[in-house]
Protein backbone atom coordinates (compact mmCIF):
# COMPACT_ATOMS: atom_id res chain seq x y z
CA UNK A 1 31.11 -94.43 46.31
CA UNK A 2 28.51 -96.59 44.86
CA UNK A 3 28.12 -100.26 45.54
CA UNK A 4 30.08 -101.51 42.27
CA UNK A 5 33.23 -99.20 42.62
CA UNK A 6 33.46 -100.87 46.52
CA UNK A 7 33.40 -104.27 45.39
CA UNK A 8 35.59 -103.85 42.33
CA UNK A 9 38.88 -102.01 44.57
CA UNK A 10 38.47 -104.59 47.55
CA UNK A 11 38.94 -106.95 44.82
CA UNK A 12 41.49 -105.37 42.39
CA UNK A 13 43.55 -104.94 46.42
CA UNK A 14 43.17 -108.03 47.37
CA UNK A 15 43.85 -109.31 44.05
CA UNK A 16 47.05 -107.37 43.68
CA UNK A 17 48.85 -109.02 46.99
CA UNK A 18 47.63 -112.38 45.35
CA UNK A 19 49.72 -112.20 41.78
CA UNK A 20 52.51 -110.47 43.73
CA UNK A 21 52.24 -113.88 45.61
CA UNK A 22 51.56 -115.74 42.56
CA UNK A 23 54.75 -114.16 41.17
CA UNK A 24 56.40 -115.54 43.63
CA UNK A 25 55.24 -118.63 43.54
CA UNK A 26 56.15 -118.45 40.30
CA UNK A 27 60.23 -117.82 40.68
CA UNK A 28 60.05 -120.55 42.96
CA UNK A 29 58.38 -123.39 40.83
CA UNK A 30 61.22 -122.00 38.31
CA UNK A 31 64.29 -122.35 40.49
CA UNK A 32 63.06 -125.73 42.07
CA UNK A 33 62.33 -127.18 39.60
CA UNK A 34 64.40 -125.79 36.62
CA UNK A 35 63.93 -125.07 33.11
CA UNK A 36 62.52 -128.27 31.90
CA UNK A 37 60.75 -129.41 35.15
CA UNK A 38 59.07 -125.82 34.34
CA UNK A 39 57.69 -126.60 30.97
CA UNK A 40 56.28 -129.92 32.62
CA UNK A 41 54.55 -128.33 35.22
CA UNK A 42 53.21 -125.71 33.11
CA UNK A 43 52.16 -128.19 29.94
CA UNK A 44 49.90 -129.46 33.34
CA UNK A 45 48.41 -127.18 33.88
CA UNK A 46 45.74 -126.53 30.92
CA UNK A 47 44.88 -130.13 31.82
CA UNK A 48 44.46 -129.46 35.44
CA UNK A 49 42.00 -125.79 34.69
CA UNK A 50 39.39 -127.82 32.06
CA UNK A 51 39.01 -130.36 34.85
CA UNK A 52 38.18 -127.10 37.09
CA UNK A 53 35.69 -126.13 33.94
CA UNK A 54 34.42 -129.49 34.08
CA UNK A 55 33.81 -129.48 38.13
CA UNK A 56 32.29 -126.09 38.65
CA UNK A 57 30.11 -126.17 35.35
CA UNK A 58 30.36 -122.76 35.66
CA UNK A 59 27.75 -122.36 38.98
CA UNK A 60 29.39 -119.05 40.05
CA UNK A 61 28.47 -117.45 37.00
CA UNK A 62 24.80 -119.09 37.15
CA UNK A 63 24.52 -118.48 40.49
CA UNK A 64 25.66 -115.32 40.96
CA UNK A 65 23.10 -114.03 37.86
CA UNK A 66 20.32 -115.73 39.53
CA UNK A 67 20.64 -114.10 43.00
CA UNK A 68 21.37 -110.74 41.38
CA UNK A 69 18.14 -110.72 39.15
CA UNK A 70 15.63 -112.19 41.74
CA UNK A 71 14.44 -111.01 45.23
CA UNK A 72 16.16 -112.72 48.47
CA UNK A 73 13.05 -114.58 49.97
CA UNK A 74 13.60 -116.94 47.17
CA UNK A 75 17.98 -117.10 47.39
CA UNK A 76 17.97 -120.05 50.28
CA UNK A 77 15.65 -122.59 48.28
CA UNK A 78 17.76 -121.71 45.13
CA UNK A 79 21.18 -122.51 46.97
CA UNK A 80 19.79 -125.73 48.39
CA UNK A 81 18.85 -126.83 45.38
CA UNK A 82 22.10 -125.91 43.87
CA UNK A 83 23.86 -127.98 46.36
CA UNK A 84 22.05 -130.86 45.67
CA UNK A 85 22.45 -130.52 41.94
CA UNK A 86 26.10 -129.88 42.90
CA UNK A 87 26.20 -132.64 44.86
CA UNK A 88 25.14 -135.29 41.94
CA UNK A 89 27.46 -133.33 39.06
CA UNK A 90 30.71 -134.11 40.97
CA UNK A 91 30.23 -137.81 41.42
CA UNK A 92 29.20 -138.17 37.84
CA UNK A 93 32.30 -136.27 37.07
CA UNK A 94 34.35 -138.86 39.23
CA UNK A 95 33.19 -141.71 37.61
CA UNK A 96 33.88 -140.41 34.55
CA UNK A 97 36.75 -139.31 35.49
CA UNK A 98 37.94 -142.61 36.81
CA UNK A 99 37.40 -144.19 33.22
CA UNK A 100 38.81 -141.30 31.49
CA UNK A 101 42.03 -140.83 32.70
CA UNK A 102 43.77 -143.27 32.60
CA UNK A 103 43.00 -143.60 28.72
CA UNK A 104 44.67 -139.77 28.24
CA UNK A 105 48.22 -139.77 27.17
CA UNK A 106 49.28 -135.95 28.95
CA UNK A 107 49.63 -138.19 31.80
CA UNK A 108 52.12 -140.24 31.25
CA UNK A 109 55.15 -138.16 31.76
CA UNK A 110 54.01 -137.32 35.55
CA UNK A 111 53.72 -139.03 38.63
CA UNK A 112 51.03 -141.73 38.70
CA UNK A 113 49.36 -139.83 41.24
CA UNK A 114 48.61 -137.21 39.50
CA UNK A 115 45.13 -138.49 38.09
CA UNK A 116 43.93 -139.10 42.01
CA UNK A 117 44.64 -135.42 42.75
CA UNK A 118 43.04 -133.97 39.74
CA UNK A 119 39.90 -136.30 41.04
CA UNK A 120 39.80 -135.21 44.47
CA UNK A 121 39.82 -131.44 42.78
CA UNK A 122 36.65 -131.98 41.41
CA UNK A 123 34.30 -132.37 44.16
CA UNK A 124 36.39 -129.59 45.92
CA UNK A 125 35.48 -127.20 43.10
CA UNK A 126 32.25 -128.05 42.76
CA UNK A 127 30.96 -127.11 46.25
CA UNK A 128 33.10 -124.39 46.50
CA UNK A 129 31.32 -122.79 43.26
CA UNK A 130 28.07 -122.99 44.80
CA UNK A 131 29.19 -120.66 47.53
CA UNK A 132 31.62 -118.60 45.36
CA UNK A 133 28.74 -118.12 42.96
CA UNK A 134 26.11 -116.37 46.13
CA UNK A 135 28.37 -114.10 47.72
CA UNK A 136 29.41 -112.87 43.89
CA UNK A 137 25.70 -112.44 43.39
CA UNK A 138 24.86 -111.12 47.16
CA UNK A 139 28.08 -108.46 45.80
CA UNK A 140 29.65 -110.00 49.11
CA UNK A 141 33.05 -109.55 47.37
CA UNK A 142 34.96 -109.02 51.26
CA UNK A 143 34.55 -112.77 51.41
CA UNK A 144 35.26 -113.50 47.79
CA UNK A 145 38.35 -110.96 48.29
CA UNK A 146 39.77 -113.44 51.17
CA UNK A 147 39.10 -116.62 49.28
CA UNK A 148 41.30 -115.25 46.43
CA UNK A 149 44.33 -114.33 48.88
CA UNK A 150 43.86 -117.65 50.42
CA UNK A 151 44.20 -119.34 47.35
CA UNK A 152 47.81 -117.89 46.63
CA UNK A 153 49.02 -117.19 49.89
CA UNK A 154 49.00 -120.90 51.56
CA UNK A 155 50.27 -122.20 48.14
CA UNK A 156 53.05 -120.29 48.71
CA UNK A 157 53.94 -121.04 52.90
CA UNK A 158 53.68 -124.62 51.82
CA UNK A 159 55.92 -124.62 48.77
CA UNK A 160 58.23 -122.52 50.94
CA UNK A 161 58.38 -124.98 53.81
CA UNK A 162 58.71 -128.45 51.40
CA UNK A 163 61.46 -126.78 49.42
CA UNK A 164 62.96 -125.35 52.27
CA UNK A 165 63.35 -128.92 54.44
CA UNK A 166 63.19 -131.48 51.26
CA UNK A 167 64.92 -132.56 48.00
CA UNK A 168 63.22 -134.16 45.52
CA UNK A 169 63.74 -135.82 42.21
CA UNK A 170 62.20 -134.04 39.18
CA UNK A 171 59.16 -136.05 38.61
CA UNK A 172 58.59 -136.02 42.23
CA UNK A 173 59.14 -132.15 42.44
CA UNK A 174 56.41 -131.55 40.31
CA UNK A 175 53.77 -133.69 42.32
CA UNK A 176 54.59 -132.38 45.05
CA UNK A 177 53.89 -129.14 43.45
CA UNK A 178 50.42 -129.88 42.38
CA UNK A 179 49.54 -131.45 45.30
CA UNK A 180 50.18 -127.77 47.08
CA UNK A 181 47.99 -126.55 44.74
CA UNK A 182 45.22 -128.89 45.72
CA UNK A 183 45.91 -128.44 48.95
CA UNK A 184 44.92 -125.13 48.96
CA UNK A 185 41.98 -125.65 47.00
CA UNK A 186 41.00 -127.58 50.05
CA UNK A 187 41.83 -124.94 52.51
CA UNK A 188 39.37 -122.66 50.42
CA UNK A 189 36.75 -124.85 49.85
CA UNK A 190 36.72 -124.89 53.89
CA UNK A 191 36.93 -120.85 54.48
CA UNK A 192 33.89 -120.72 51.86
CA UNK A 193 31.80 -123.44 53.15
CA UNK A 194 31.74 -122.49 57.13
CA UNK A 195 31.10 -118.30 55.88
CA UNK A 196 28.65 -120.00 53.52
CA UNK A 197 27.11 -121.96 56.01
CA UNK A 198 26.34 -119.29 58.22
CA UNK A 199 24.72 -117.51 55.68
CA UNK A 200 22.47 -119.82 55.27
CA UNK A 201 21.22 -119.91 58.93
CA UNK A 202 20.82 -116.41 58.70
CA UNK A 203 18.48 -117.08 55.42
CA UNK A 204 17.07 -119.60 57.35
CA UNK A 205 15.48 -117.03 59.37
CA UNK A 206 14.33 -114.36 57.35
CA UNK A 207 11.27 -114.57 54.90
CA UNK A 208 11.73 -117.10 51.95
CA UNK A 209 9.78 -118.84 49.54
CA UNK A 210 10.16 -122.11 48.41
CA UNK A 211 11.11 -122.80 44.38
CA UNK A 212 10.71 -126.13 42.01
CA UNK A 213 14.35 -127.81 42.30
CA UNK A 214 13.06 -128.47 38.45
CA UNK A 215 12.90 -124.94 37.71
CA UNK A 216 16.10 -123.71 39.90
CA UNK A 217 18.17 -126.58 37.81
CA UNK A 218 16.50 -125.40 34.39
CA UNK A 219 17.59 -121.32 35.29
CA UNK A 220 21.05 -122.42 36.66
CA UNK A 221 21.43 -124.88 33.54
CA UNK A 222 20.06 -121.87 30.76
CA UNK A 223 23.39 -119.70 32.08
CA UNK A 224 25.50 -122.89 33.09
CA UNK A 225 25.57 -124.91 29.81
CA UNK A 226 26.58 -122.27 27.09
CA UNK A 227 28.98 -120.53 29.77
CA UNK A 228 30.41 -124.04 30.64
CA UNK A 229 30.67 -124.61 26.97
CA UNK A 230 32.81 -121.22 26.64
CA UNK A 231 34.83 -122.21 29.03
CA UNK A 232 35.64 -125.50 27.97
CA UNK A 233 36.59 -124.31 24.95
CA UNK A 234 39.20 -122.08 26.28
CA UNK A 235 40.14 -124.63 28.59
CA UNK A 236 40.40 -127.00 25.68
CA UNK A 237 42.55 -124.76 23.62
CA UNK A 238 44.67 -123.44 26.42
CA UNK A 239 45.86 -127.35 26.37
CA UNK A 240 46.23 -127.64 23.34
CA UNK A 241 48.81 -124.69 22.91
CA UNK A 242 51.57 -126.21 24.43
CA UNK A 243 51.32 -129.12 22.03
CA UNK A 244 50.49 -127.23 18.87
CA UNK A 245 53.20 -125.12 20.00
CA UNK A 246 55.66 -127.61 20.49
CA UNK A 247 54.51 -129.25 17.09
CA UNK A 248 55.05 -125.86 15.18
CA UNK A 249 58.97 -125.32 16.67
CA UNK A 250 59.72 -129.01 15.88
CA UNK A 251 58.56 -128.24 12.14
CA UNK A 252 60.62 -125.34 11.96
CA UNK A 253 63.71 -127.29 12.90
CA UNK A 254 63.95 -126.78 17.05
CA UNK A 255 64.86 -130.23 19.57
CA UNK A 256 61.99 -131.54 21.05
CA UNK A 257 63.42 -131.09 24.26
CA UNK A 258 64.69 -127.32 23.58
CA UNK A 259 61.15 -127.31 22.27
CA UNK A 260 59.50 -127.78 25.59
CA UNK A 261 62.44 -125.36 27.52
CA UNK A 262 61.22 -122.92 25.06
CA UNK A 263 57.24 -123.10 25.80
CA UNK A 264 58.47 -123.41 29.76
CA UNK A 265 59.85 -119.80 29.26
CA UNK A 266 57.30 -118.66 27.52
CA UNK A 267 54.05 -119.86 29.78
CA UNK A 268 56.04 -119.87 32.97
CA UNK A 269 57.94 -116.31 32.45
CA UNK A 270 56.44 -114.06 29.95
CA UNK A 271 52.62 -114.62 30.74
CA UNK A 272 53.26 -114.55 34.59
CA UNK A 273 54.65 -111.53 33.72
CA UNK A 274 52.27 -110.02 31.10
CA UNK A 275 48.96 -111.58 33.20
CA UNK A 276 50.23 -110.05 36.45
CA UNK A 277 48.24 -106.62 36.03
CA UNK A 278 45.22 -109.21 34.55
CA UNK A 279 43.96 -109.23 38.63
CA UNK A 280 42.38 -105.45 37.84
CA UNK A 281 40.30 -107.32 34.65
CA UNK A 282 39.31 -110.37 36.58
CA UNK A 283 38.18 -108.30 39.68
CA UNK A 284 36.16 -106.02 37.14
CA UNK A 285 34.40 -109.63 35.58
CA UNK A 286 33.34 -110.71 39.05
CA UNK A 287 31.82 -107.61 40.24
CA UNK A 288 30.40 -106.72 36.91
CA UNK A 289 28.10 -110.14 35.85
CA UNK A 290 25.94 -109.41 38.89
CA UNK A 291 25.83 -105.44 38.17
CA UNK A 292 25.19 -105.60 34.49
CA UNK A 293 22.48 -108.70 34.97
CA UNK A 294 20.59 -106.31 37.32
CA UNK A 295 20.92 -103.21 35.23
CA UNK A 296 19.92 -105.41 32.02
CA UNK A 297 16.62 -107.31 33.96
CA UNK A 298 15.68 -103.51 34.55
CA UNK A 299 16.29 -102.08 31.32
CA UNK A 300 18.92 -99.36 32.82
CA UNK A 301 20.61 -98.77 29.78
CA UNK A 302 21.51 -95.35 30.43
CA UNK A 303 23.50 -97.44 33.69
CA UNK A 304 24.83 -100.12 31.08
CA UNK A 305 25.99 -97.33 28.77
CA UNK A 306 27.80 -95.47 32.02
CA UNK A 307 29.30 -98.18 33.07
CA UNK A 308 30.88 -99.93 29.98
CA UNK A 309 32.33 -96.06 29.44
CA UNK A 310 33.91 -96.13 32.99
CA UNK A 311 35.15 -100.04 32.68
CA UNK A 312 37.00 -99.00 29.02
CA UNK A 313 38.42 -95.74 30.93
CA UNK A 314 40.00 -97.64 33.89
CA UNK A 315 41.49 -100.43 31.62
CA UNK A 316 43.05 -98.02 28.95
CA UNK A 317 44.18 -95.66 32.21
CA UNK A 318 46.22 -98.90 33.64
CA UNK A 319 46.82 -101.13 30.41
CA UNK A 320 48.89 -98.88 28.60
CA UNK A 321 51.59 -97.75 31.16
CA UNK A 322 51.74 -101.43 31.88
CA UNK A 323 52.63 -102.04 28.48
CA UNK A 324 55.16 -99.66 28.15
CA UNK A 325 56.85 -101.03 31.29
CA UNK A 326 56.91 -104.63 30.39
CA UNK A 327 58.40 -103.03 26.81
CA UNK A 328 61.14 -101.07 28.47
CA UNK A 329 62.15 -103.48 31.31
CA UNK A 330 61.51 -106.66 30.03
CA UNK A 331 65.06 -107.71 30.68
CA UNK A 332 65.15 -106.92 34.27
CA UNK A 333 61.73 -108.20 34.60
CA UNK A 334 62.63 -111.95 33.40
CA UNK A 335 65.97 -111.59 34.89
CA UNK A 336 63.90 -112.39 37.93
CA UNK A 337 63.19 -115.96 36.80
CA UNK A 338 66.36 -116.91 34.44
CA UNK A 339 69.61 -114.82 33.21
CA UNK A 340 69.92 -113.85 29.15
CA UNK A 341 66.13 -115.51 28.91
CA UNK A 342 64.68 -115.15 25.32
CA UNK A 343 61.64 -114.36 27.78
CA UNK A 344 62.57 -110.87 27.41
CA UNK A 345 62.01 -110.61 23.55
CA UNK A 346 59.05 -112.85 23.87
CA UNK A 347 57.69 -109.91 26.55
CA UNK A 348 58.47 -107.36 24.34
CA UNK A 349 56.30 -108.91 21.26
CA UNK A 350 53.57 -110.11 23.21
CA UNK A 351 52.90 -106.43 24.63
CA UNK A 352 49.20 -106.58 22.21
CA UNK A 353 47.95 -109.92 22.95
CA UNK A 354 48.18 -108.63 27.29
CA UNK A 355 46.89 -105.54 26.46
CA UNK A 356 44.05 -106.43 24.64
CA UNK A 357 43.29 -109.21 26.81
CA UNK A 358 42.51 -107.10 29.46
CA UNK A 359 39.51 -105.82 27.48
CA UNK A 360 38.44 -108.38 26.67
CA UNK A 361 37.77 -110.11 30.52
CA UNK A 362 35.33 -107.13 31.11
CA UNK A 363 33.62 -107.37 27.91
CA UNK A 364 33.15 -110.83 28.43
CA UNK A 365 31.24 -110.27 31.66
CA UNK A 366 29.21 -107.87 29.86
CA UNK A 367 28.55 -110.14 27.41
CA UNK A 368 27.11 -112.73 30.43
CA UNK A 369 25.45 -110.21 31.96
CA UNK A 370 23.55 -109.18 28.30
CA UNK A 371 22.75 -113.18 27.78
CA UNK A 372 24.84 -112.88 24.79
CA UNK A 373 26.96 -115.90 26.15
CA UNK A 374 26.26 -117.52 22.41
CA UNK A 375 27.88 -114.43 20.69
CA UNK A 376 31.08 -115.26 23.34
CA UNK A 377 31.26 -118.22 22.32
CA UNK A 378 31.17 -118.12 18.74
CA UNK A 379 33.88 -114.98 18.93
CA UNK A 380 36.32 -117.26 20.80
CA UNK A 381 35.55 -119.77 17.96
CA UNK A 382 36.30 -117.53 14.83
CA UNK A 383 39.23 -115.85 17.07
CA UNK A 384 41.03 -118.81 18.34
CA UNK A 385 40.64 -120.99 15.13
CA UNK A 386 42.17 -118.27 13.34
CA UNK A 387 45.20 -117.60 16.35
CA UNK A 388 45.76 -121.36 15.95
CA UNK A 389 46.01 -121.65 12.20
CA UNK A 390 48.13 -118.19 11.90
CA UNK A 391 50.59 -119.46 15.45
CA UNK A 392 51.00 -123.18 13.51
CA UNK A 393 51.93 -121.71 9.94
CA UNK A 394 54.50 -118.54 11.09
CA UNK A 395 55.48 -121.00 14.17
CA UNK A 396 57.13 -123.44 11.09
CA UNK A 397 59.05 -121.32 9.58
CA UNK A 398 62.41 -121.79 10.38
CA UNK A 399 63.06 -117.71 10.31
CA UNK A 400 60.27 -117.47 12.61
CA UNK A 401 59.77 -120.20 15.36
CA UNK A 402 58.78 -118.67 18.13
CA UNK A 403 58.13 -115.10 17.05
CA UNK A 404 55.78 -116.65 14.68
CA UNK A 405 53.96 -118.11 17.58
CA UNK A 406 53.60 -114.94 19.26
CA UNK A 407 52.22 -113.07 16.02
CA UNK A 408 49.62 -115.68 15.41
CA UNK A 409 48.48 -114.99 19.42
CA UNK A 410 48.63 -111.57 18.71
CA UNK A 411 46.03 -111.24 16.12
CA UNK A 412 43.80 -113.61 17.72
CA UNK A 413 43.65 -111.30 20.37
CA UNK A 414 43.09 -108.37 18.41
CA UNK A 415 39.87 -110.18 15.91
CA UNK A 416 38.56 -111.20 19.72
CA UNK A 417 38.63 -107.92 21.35
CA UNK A 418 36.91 -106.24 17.96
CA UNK A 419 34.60 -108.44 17.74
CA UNK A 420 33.47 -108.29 21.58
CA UNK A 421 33.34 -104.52 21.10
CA UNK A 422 31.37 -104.16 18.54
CA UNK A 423 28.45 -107.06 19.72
CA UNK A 424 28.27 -105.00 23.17
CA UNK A 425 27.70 -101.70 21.20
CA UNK A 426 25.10 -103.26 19.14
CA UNK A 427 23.59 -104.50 21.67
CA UNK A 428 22.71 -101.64 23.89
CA UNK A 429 22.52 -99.20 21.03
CA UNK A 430 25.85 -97.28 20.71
CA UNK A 431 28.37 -96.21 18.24
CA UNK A 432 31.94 -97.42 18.31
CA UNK A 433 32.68 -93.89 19.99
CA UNK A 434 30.47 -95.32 23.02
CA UNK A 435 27.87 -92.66 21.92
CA UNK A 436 23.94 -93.02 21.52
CA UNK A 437 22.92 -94.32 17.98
CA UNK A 438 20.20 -91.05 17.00
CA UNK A 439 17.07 -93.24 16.07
């Protein structure tokens, strides 16, 4: 079993105990802290992933290209380098931060506190990218693997133990929430410093050569800036949904406060559910940035070819059973977090955006690993521009509401995934049939 089939099942296993986990993590947040309390926490929490964006300016991805792409005597000056620059991005990001939040209006339905936590996230993230972002290049995914089941599993002990002993208010409940999820954040940031560490000491002793901290910033920055610029984007319009959302079910004659319950169901039930089999895409993206930047540097395109082939066969062999399970139980399935949810209907219709979704994760590494970042971009442009538009118009209509929502969503999945498809073909010279083009 070659080197890219390892690291992908260590990471689709250890990813699979971490949304089971997550799930239930999940059922918890919803009983604790009800329906509304729900849509509160997760109307959060596209706020709290663009400050992650922000933090980590996107250094795993960087990193991880660099250290697949270049030789190892030069991977220790890189990663100092990288903590320095590290180092300086998260305090600018906390003074900014400092001045910026307190002028954004998501905040104030939550706990005061909530701004300090989201600023002691960022220097977490930030140093914990650095080392995230060598052992993905290094194809260390064992370590990456743990950090992942980490993540999930102490967020769940310690929302277990708090709700278990303690009672708290609504407002409160959520805080206390987010601050687990911090928490563990921390906890991580610690596994992945002292394994990182000692990495470095080993480095330390083998042959190196020393780089240009001008030259490591300017190839970290060349990757960094238009994949940071991706992902704020998505991080952006992930936070706006809820609101647009919300805007679009008020138009079409919905409370504001049945509104919110609605959105609540719909982020906190249907896409846990409909994400949960996501872990197999997101393992694929890790392991294949590194793989695909080495077999592009090289010009393997015969590899390239071989392997977008195999990556299309595994998610069609696991995407579509999926599907027709969440179609045929999505009752029971829901059941799980409320009884007689609308979450079950909202399952049912959302069965192509999740499905096509997990093609696109994959082809999105590809497109990293090809340098076609730009082309990503402008795809998630056209594609959510268009979602948006088509979710707020059908979202209004009265005879709609929320199935309008989920039909706009739909098709910008679709117009994404197509146009993904068709850029990677292009690009390394095959048909839409993932045959040769004859010259």
């Amino acid at each position: 079993m070659n080197r890219f089939f390892r690291g992908a099942l260590l990471l689709i296993a250890a990813a699979f105990v971490g949304e089971c986990l997550e799930f239930l993590i999940n059922i918890i947040l919803a009983r604790e802290l009800g329906e509304e309390g729900l849509g509160f926490y997760m109307s959060i929490l596209p706020t709290i992933i663009f400050v992650v964006v922000i933090a980590s300016i996107e250094l795993p991805i960087s990193i991880s290209k660099f250290v697949a792409e270049k030789d190892e005597i030069y991977h220790r000056s890189m990663l100092v380098h990288a903590l320095r620059f590290a180092s300086i991005c998260a305090v600018a990001f906390m003074m900014i931060a400092l001045i910026v939040f307190p002028l954004i209006p998501v905040f104030e339905n939550y706990h005061p506190w909530v701004k300090w936590l989201l600023i002691i996230l960022i220097p977490t993230i930030a140093f914990s990218s650095v080392a995230r972002g060598y052992f993905m290049g290094a194809q260390n995914m064992r370590k990456i693997a743990i950090a992942n089941f980490l993540r999930r599993a102490i967020q769940l002990a310690l929302l277990i133990v708090v709700f278990t002993f303690f009672s708290f208010e609504t407002e409160l409940a959520i805080f206390i929430s987010l601050c687990t999820l911090v928490a563990t954040e921390m906890v991580v940031l610690a596994y992945l410093m002292i394994t990182f560490l000692i990495q470095m000491r080993v480095l330390k002793h083998n042959p190196r050569a020393e780089l240009q901290g001008k030259k490591v910033r300017k190839a970290l920055l060349e990757v960094s800036l238009p994949t940071t610029g991706l992902r704020i984007f998505h991080a952006a319009s992930f936070a706006i949904k809820p609101f647009l959302i919300k805007e679009a079910l008020v138009r079409a004659g919905m409370v504001d406060t049945t509104a919110m319950v609605q959105y609540g169901k719909l982020a906190g039930v249907a896409f846990t559910i409909g994400f949960f089999p996501a872990f197999i895409a997101h393992s694929l993206l890790i392991v294949l940035i590194p793989t695909v930047s080495e077999a592009y540097s090289k010009n393997e395109i015969n590899k390239l070819t071989k392997l977008l082939r195999q990556v299309m066969l595994i998610t069609a062999a696991y995407g579509f059973p999926v599907m027709a399970l969440f179609y045929l139980y999505s009752e029971p399935l829901t059941s799980l977090f409320f009884e007689d949810s609308p979450a079950a209907w909202y399952l049912k219709i959302l069965v192509p955006y999740f499905l096509f979704h997990y093609f696109v994760i994959p082809m999105q590494a590809y497109l990293i690993g090809l340098g076609l970042v730009k082309d990503a971009f402008l795809h998630s442009l056209w594609a959510t521009t268009i979602s948006f538009i088509l979710m707020f118009v059908l979202g209004s209509m009265p005879s709609l509401q929320m199935d309008g929502i989920i039909l706009g969503m739909n098709m910008g999945a679709v117009l994404l995934t197509l146009m993904h498809y068709l850029t990677i073909c292009e690009k390394i010279g095959l048909t839409i049939f993932l045959r040769k083009k004859r010259s």
